[in-house]
Protein backbone atom coordinates (compact mmCIF):
# COMPACT_ATOMS: atom_id res chain seq x y z
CA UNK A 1 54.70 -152.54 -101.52
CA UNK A 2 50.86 -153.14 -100.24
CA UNK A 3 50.69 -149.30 -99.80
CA UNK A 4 52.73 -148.03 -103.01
CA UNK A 5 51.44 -150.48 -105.36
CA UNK A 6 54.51 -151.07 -106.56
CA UNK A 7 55.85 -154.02 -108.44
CA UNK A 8 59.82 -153.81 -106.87
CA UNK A 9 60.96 -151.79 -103.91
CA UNK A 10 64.77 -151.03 -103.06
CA UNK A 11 65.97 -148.72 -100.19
CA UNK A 12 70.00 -148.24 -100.74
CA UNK A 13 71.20 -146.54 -97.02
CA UNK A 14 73.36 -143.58 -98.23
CA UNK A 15 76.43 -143.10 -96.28
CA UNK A 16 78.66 -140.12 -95.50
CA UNK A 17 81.04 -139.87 -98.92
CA UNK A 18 84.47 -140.18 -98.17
CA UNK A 19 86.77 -137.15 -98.82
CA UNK A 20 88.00 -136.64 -102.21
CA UNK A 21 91.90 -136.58 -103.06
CA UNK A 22 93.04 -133.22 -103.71
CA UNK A 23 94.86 -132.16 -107.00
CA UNK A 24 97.88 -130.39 -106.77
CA UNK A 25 100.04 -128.35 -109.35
CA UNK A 26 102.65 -131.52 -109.25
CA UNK A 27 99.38 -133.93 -109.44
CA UNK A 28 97.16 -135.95 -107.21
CA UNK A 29 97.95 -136.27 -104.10
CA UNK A 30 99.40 -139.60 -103.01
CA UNK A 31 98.51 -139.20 -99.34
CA UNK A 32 94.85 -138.84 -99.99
CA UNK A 33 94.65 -141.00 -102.76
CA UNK A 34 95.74 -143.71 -100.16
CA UNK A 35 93.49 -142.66 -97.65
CA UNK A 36 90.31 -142.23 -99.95
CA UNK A 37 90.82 -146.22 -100.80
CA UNK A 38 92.13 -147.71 -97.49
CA UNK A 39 89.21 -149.46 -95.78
CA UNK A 40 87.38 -147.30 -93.55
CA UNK A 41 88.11 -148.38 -89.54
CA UNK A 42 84.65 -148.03 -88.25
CA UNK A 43 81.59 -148.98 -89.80
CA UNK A 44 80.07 -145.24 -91.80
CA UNK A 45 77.25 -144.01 -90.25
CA UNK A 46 74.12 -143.84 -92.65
CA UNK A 47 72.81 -139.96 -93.42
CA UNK A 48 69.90 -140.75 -95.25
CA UNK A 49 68.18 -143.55 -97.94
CA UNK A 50 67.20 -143.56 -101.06
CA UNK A 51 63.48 -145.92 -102.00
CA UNK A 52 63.27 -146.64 -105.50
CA UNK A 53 60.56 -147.99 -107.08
CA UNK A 54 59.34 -150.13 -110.24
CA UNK A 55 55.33 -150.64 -111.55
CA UNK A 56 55.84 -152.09 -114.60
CA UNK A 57 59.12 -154.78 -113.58
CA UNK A 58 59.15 -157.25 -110.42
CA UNK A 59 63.54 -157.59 -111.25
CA UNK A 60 66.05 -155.61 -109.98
CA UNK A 61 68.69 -156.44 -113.22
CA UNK A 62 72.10 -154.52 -113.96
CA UNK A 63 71.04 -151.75 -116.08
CA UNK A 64 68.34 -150.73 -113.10
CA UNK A 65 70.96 -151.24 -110.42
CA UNK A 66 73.20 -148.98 -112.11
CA UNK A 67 70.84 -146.23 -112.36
CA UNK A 68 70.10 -146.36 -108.90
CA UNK A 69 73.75 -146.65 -107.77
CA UNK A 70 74.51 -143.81 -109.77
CA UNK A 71 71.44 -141.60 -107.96
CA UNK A 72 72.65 -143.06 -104.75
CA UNK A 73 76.18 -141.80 -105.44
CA UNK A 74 74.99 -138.12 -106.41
CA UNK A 75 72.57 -138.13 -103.36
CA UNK A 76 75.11 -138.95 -100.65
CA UNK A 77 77.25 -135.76 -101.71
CA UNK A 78 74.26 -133.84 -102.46
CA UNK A 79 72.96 -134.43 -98.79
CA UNK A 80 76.17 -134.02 -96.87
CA UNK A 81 76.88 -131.12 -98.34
CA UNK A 82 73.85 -129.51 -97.39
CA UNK A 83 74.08 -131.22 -93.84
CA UNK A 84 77.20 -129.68 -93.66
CA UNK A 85 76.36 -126.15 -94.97
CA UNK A 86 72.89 -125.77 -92.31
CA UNK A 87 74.97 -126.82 -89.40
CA UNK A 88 77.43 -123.77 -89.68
CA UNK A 89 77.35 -121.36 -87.05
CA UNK A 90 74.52 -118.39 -86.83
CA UNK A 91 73.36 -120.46 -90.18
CA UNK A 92 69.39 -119.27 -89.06
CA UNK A 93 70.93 -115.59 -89.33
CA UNK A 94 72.26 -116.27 -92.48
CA UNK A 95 69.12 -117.83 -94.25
CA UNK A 96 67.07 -115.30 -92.87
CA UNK A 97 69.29 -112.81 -94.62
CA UNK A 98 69.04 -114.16 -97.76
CA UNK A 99 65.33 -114.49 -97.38
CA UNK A 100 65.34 -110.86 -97.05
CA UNK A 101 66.18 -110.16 -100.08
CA UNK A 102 62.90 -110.42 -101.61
CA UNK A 103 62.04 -106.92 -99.29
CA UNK A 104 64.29 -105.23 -101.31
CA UNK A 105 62.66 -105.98 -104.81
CA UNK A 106 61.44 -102.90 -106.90
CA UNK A 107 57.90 -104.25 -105.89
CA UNK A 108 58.18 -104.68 -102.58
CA UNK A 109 60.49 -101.65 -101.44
CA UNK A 110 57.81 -99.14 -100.58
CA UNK A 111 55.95 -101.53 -98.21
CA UNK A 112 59.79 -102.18 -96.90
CA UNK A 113 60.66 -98.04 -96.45
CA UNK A 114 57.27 -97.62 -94.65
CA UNK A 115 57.60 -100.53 -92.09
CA UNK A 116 60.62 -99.22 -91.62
CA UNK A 117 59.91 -96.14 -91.02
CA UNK A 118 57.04 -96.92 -89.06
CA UNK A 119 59.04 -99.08 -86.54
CA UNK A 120 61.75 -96.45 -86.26
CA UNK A 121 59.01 -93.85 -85.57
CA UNK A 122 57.63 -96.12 -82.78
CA UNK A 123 61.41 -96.48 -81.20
CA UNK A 124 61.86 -93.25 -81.50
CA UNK A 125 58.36 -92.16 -79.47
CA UNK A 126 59.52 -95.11 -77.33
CA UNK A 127 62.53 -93.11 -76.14
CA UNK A 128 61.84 -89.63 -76.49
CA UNK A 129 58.27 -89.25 -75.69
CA UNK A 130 57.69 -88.96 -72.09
CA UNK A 131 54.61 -90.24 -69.81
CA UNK A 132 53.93 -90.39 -66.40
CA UNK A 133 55.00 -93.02 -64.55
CA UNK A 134 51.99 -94.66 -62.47
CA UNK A 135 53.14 -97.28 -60.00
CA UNK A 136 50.05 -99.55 -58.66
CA UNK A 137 49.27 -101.02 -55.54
CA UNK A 138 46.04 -102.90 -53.81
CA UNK A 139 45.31 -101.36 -50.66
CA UNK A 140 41.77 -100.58 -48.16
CA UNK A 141 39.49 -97.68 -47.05
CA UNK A 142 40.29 -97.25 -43.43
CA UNK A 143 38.89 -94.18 -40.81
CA UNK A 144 41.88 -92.76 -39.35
CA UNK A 145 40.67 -92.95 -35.79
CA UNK A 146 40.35 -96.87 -35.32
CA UNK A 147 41.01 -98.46 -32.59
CA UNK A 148 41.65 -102.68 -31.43
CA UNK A 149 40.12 -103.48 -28.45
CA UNK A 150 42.18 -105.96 -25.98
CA UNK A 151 41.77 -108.80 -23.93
CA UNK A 152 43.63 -106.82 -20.47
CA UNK A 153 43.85 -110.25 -18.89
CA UNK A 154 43.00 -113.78 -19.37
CA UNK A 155 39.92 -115.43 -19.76
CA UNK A 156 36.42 -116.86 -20.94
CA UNK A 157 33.86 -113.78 -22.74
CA UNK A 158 31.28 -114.57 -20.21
CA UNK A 159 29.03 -111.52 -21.90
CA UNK A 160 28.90 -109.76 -24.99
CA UNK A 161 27.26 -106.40 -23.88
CA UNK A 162 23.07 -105.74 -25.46
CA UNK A 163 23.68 -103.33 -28.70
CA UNK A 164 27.37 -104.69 -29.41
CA UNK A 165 26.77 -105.62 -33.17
CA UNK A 166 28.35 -104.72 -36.58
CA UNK A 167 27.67 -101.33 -37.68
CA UNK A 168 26.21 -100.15 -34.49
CA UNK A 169 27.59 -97.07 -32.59
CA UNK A 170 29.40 -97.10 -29.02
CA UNK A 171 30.15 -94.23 -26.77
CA UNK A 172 34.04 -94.17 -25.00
CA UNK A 173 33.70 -95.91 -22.18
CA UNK A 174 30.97 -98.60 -23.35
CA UNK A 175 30.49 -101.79 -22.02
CA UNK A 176 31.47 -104.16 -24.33
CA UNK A 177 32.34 -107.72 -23.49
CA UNK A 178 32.57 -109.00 -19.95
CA UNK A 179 35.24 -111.80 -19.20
CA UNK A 180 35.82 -114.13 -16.23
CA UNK A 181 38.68 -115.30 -14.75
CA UNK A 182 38.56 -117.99 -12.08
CA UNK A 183 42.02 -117.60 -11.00
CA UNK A 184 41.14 -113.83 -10.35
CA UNK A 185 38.10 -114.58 -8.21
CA UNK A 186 39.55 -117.61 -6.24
CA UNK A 187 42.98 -115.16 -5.38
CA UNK A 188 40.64 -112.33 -4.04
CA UNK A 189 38.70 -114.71 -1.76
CA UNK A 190 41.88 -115.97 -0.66
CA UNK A 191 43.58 -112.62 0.37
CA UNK A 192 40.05 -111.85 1.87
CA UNK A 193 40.20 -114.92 4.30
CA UNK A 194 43.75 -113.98 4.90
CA UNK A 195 42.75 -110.53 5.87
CA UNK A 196 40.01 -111.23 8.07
CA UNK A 197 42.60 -113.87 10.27
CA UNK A 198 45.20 -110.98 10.47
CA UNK A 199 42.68 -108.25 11.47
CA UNK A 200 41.23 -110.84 13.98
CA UNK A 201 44.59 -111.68 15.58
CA UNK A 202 45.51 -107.58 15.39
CA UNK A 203 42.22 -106.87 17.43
CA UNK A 204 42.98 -109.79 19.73
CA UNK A 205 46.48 -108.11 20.50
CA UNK A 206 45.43 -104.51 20.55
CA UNK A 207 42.42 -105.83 23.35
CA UNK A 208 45.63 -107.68 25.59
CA UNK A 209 47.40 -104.24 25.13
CA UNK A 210 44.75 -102.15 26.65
CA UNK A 211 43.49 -104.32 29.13
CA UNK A 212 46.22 -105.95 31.34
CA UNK A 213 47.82 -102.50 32.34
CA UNK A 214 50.53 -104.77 34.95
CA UNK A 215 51.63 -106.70 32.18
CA UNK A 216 55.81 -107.15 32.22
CA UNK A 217 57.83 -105.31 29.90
CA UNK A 218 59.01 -107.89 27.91
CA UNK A 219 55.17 -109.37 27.48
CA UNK A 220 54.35 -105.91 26.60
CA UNK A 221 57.31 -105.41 23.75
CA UNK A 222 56.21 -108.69 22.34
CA UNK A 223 52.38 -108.36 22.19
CA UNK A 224 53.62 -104.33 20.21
CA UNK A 225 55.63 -106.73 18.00
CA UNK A 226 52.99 -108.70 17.32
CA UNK A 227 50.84 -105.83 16.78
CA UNK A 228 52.99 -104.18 14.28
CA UNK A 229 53.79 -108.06 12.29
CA UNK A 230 49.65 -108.20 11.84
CA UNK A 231 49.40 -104.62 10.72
CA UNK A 232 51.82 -104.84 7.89
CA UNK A 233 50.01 -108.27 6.81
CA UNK A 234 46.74 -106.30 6.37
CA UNK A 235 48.50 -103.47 4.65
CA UNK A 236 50.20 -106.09 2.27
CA UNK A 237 46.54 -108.04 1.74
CA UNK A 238 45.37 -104.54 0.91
CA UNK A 239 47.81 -103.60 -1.66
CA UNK A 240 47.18 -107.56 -3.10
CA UNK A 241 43.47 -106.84 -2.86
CA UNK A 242 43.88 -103.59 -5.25
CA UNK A 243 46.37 -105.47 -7.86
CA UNK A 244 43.41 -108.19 -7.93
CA UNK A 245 40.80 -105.74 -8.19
CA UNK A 246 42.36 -104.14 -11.23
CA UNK A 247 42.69 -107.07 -12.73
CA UNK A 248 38.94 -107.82 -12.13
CA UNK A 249 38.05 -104.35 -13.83
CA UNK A 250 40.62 -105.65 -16.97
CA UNK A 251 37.66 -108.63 -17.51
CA UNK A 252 35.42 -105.53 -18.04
CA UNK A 253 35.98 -104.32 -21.83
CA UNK A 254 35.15 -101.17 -22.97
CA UNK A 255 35.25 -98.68 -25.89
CA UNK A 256 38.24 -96.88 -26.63
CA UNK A 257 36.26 -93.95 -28.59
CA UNK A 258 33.26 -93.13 -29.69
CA UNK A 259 32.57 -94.83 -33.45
CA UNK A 260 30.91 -98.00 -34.66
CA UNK A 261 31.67 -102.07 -34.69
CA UNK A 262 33.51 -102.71 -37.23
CA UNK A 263 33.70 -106.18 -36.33
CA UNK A 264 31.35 -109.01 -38.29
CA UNK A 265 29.62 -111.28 -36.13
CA UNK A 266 30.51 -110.67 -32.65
CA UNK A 267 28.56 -112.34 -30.50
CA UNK A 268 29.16 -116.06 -32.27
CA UNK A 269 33.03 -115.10 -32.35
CA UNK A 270 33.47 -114.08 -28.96
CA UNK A 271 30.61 -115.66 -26.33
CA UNK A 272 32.13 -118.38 -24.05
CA UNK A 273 35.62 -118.75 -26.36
CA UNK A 274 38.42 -118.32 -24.48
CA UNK A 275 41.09 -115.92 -25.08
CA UNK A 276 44.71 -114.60 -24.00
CA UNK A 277 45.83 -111.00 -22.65
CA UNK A 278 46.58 -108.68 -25.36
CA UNK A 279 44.28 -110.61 -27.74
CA UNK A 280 42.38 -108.33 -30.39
CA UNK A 281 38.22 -108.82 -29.61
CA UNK A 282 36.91 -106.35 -31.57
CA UNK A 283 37.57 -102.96 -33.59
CA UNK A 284 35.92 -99.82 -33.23
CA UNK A 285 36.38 -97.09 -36.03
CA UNK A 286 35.27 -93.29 -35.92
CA UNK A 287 33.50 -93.29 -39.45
CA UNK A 288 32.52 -89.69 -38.94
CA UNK A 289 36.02 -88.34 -38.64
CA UNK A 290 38.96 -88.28 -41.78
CA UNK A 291 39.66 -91.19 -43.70
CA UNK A 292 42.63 -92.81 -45.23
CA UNK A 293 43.79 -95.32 -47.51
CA UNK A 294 46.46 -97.90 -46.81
CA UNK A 295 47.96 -99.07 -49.68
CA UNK A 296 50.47 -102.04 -49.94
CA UNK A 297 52.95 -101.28 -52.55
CA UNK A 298 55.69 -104.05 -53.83
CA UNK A 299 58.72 -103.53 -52.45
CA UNK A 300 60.45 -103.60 -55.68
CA UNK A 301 58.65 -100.28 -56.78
CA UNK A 302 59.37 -98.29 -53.62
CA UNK A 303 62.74 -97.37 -55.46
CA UNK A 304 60.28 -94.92 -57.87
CA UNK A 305 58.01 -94.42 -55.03
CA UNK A 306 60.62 -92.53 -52.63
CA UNK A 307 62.05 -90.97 -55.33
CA UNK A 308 59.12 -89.15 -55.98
CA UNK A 309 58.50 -87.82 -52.83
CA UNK A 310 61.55 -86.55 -51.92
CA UNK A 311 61.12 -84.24 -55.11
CA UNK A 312 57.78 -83.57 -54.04
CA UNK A 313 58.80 -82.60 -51.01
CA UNK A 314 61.46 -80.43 -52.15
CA UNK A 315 58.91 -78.91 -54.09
CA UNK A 316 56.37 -78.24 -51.45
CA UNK A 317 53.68 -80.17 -52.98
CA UNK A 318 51.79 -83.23 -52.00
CA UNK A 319 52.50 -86.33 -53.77
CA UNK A 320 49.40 -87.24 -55.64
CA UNK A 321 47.44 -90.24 -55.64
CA UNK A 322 44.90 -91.22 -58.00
CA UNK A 323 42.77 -94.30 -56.97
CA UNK A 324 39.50 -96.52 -57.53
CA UNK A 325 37.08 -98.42 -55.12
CA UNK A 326 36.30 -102.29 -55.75
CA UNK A 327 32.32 -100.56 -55.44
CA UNK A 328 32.51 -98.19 -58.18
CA UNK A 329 35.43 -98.73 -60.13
CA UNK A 330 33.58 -96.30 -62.35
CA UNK A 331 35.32 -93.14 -60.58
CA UNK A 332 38.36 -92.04 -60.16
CA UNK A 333 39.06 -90.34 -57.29
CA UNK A 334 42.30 -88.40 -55.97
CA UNK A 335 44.33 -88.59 -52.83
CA UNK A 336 48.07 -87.65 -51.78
CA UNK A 337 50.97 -89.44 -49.60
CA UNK A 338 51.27 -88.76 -46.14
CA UNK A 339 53.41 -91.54 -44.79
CA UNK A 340 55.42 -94.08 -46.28
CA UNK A 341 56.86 -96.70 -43.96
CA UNK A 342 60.41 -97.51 -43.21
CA UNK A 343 59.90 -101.21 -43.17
CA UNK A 344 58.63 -104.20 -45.59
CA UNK A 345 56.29 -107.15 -44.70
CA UNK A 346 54.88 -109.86 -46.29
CA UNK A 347 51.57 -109.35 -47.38
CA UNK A 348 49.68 -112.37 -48.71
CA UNK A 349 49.94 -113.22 -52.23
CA UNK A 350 51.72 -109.87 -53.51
CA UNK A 351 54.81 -110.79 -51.29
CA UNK A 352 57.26 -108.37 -49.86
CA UNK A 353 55.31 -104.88 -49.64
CA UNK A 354 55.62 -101.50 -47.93
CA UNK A 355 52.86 -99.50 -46.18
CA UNK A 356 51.99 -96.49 -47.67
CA UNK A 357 49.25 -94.08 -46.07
CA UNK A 358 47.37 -92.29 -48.44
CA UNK A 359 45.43 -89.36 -47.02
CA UNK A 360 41.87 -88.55 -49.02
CA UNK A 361 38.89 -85.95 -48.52
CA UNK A 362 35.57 -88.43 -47.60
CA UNK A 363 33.41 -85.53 -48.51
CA UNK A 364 34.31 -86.66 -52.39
CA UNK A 365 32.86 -90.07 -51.64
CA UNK A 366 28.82 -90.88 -50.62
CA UNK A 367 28.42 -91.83 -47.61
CA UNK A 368 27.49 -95.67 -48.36
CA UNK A 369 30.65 -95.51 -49.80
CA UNK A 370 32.84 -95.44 -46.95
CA UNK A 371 33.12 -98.69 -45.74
CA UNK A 372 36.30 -100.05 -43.40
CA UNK A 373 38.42 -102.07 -45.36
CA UNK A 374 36.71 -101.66 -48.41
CA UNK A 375 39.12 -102.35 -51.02
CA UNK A 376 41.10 -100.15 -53.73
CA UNK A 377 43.27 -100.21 -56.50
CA UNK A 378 45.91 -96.91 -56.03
CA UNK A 379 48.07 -95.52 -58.55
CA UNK A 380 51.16 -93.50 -57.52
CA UNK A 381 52.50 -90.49 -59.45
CA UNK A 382 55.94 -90.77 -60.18
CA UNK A 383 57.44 -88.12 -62.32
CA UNK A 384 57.56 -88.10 -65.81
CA UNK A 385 59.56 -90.82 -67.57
CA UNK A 386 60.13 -92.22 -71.20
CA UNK A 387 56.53 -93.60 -73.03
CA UNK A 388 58.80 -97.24 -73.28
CA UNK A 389 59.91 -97.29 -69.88
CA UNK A 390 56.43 -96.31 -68.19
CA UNK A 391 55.00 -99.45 -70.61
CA UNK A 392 57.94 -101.21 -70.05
CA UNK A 393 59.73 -101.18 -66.45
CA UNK A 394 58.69 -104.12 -64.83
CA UNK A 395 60.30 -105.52 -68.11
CA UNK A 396 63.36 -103.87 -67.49
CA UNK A 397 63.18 -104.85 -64.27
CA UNK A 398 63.11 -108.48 -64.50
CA UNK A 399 65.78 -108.31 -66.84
CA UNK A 400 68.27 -105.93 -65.16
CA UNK A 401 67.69 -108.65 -61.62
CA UNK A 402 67.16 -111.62 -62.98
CA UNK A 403 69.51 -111.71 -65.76
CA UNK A 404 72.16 -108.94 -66.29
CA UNK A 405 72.85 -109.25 -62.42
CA UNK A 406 73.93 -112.88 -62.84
CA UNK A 407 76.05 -111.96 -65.86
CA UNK A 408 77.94 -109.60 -63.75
């Protein structure tokens, strides 16, 4: 009342209307008639209220109460019937419907045939006008001749080899990291000790062999026994010697091939850590030789992907390859499938993806250019498809795996 300014307030609850008692030819129906006034069993449920208000009058007398009742009585039906009518099934379908009426009006119809026309245009181009299908894929820059160079045994990098820095060139055969292996040096100065006894005691024999000439038989079988136990002991120290020593030549690393570190930081990654037989120390990469691109393509695309090169195959062309460097990504440049693997792997972020090698001409690129691992965004030529499906396939895709397939 505060907020209205009014003089009288009165909220009536309107409740659900009972049903109505339906006239037949012979006349009302007794039935319903007895229904419609039994007392209701449960309490009605309220569907709305009704707030009248007076400014000039602080009573609420008869001739006011009857007004209202009589609202009250018209509003109840009024708003249960419309309750009733929006909750009917595909009722949003329905009202839209009759909304659209008003786009068929003498005024509006020419907008009407031209949208119309215009979207069925679009469809149409949609379906019937075809595109190339592009599939895209990150990927890097790599030379083809690279090589990983090993840990060949246990060990602590002792040395990283004068010269053995990023970017600078190595000869095959290079030193490049020295390693040392305690275990290695304390076995070869065992078998050396063990040596020298054997050759000692074989000397001593071979001396009591040519000296006492009236030495018995049996003595003389014995010390020959003897004689040949020692020998064998130096041959197997020998043959333990040479395992050892190739094992000491393994803590010498060297270059593969001739190229350049392609490694960052080599000295503070490798001197005095630690590291395990068959561990990767550093790359080298042939920058001067062919070059290739690696490109990781979702495994969900490869479908499209193989698809395409079997017909390009069949065709005796090269799959082509159109692609972009994170350093310019101002040119386009071209390339064309040679190798698409067999197998997928997870690859960071982008999930489940399969390696495909991209093969590219580096005399297209400047030379500062070409850097290992630099990365690229690849685009895969796929045949020619319809203008909605090349805009729309991952679309299609989510919706044919994620959605149709559980229907089925």
């Amino acid at each position: 009342i505060d907020e209205s300014h009014a003089t009288a307030l009165a909220i009536i609850p309107l409740e659900k209307p009972r049903p109505t008692p339906v006239v037949k030819p012979g006349g009302v129906d007794a039935v319903a008639v007895a229904k419609a006034e039994a007392a209701p069993r449960t309490v009605p449920e309220p569907i709305a209220a009704l707030v009248a208000e007076w400014f000039s009058s602080s009573t609420f007398d008869g001739s006011k109460r009857a007004r209202v009742d009589l609202v009250a009585e018209h509003g109840k039906v009024a708003i249960a019937n419309a309750l009733a009518h929006t909750s009917l099934p595909l009722y949003p379908l329905i009202n839209l419907a009759g909304k659209s009426r008003v786009l068929t009006t003498a005024r509006n119809l020419p907008r009407t045939v031209l949208a119309v026309l215009a979207a069925l245009a679009t469809l149409l181009a949609l379906v019937f006008v075809p595109a190339e299908l592009r599939l895209e894929g990150k990927g890097t820059l790599e030379p083809v001749h690279r090589r990983d160079v090993f840990a060949g045994i246990d060990g602590v990098v002792e040395e990283v080899a004068e010269g053995i820095e990023h970017g600078l060139p190595v000869v095959e055969g290079q030193l490049l990291v020295t390693l040392r292996n305690t275990d290695v040096e304390v076995a070869i100065a065992d078998l050396l000790g063990k040596k020298a006894s054997s050759q000692e005691q074989l000397a001593s024999v071979e001396r009591s062999l040519l000296k006492n000439t009236t030495i018995s038989p049996d003595e003389r079988t014995r010390l020959e026994g003897q004689k040949e136990q020692f020998e064998q002991e130096v041959r197997s120290f020998d043959n333990q010697l040479a395992l050892y020593r190739d094992k000491k030549q393994s803590l010498r690393v060297k270059s593969p091939i001739d190229g350049v570190i392609v490694t960052w930081q080599v000295r503070d990654r490798l001197l005095l850590r630690p590291v395990e037989k068959g561990q990767v120390l550093l790359s080298v990469a042939d920058k001067s030789g062919p070059w290739e691109l690696e490109v990781h393509m979702p495994d969900d695309r490869l479908g499209h992907v193989n698809r395409a090169a079997a017909e390009s195959k069949k065709a005796g062309r090269d799959l082509r390859v159109d692609y972009v460097l994170a350093t310019d990504p101002g040119t386009r440049h071209t390339g064309a499938v040679k190798e698409i693997h067999e197998q997928a792997e997870v690859h960071g972020e982008e999930g489940n993806t399969v390696l495909v090698r991209v093969t590219i001409d580096p005399a297209r690129h400047e030379k500062e250019e070409l850097g290992a691992g630099a990365s690229v965004t690849a685009r895969i030529f796929c045949g020619k498809r319809s203008l909605g499906y090349v805009w729309f396939h991952d679309v299609l895709s989510f919706i044919q795996t994620r959605v149709l397939f559980r229907l089925w």
